[in-house]
N, C-alpha and C. Protein backbone atom coordinates (compact mmCIF):
# COMPACT_ATOMS: atom_id res chain seq x y z
N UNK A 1 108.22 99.03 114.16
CA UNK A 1 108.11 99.02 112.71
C UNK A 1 109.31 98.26 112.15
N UNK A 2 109.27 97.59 111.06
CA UNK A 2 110.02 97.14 110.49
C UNK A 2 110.68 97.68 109.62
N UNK A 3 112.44 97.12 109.56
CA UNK A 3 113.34 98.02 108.05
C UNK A 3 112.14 97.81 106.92
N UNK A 4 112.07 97.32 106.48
CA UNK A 4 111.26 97.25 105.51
C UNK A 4 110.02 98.27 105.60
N UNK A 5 108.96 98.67 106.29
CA UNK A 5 108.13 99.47 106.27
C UNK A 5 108.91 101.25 106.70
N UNK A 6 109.83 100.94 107.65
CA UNK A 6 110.63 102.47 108.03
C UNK A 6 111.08 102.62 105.98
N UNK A 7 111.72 101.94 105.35
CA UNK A 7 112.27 102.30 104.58
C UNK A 7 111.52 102.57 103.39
N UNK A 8 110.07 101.77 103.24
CA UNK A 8 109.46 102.26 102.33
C UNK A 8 108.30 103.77 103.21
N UNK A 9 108.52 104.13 104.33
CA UNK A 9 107.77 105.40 104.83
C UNK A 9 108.75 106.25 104.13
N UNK A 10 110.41 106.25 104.10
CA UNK A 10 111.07 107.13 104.35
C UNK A 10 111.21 107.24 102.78
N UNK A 11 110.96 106.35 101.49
CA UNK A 11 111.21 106.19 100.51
C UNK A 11 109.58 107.17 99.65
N UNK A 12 108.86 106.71 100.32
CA UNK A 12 107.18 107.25 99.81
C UNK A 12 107.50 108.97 100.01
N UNK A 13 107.82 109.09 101.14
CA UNK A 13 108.49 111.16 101.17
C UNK A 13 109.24 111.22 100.03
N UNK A 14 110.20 110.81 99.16
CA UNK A 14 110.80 111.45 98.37
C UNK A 14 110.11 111.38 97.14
N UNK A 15 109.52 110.50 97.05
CA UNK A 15 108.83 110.32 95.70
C UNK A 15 107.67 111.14 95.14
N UNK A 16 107.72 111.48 93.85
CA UNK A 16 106.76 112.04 93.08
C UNK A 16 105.10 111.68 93.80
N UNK A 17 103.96 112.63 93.73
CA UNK A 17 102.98 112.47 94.37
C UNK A 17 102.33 111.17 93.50
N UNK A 18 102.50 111.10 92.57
CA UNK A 18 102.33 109.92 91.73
C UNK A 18 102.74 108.64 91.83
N UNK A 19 104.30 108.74 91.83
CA UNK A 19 104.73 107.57 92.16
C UNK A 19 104.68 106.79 93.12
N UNK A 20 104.51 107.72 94.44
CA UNK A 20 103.79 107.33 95.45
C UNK A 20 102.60 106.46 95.99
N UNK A 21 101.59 107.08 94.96
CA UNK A 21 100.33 106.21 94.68
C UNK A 21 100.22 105.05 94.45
N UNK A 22 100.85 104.91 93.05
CA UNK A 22 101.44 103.98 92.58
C UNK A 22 101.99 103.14 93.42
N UNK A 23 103.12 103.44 93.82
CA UNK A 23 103.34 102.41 94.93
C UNK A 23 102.54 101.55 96.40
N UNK A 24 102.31 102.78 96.61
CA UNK A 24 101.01 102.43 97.88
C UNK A 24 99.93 101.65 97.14
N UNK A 25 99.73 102.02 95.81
CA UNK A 25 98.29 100.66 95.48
C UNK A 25 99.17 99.49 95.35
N UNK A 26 100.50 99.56 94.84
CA UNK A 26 100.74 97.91 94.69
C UNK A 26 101.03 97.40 96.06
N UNK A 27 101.42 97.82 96.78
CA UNK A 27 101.66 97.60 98.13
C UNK A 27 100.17 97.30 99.18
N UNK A 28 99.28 97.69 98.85
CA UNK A 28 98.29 97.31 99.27
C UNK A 28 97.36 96.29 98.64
N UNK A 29 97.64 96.37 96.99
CA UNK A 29 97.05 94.85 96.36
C UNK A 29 97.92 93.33 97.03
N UNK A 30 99.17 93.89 97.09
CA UNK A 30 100.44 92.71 97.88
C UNK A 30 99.68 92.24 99.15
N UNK A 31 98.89 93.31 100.02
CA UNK A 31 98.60 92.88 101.37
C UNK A 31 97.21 91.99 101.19
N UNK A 32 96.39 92.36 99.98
CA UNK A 32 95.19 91.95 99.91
C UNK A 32 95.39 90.42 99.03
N UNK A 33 96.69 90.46 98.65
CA UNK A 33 96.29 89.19 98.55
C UNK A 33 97.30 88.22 99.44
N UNK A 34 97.85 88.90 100.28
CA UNK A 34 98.31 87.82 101.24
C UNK A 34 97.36 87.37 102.30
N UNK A 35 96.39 88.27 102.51
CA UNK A 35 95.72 87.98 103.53
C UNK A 35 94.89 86.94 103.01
N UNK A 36 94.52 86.67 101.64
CA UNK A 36 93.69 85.96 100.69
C UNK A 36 94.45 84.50 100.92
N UNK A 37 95.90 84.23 101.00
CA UNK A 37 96.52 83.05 100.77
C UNK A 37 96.47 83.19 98.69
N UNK A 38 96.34 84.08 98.39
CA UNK A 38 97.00 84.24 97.13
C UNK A 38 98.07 84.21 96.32
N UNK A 39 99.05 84.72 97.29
CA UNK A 39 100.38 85.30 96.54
C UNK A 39 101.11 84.04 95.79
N UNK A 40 100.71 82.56 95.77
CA UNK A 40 101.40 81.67 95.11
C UNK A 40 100.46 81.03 93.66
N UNK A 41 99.88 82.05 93.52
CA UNK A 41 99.41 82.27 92.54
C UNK A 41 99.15 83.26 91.21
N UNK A 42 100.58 83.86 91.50
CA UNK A 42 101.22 85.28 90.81
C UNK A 42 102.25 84.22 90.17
N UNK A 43 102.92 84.74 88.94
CA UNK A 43 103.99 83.89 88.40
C UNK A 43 104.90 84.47 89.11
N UNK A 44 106.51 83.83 89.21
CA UNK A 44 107.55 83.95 89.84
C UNK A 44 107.76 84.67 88.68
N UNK A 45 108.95 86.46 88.96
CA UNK A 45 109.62 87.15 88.01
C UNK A 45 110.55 86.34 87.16
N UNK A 46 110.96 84.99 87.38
CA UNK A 46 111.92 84.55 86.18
C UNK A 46 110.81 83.99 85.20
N UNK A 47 109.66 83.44 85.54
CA UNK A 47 108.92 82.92 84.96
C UNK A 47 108.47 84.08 83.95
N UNK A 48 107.95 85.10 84.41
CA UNK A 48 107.28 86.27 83.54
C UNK A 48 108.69 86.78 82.68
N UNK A 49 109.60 86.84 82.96
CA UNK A 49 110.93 87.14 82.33
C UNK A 49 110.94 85.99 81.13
N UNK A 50 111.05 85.09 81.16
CA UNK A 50 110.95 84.05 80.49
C UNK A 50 109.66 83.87 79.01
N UNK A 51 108.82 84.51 79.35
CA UNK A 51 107.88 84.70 78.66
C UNK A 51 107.97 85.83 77.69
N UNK A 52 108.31 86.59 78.67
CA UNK A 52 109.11 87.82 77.94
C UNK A 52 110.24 87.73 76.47
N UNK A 53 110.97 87.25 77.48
CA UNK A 53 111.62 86.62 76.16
C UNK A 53 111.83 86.16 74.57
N UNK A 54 110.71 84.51 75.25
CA UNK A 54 109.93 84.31 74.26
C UNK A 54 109.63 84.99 73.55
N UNK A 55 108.29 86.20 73.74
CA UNK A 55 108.07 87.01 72.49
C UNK A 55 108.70 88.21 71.86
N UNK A 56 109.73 88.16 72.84
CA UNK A 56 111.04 89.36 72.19
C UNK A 56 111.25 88.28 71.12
N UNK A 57 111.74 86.80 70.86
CA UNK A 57 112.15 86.21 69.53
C UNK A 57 111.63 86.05 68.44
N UNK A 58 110.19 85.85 69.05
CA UNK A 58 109.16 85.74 67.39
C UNK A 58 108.93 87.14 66.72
């Protein structure tokens, strides 16, 4: 297993039964669309930050 999967197993135990969920669906939409060749078709977080922005000014 990987740090990354040990740490989100060991991270999913502490968490709210909710938050959990939550996490596990985004974590499994992440896998469904990698397997798709999708994921470069999500905006980059500075990009969505950026947008953000934007309508924080108007």
């Amino acid at each position: 297993m990987t740090q990354l999967a040990e740490q989100l197993d060991k991270k999913l135990a502490t968490w709210t039964p909710e938050v959990a969920a939550q996490v596990e669906q985004l974590v499994s939409d992440v896998i469904a669309m990698a397997d798709a060749n999708a994921l470069d078709l999500l905006p980059s977080r500075p990009v969505v930050q950026k947008v953000l922005d934007l309508l924080d000014e108007s």
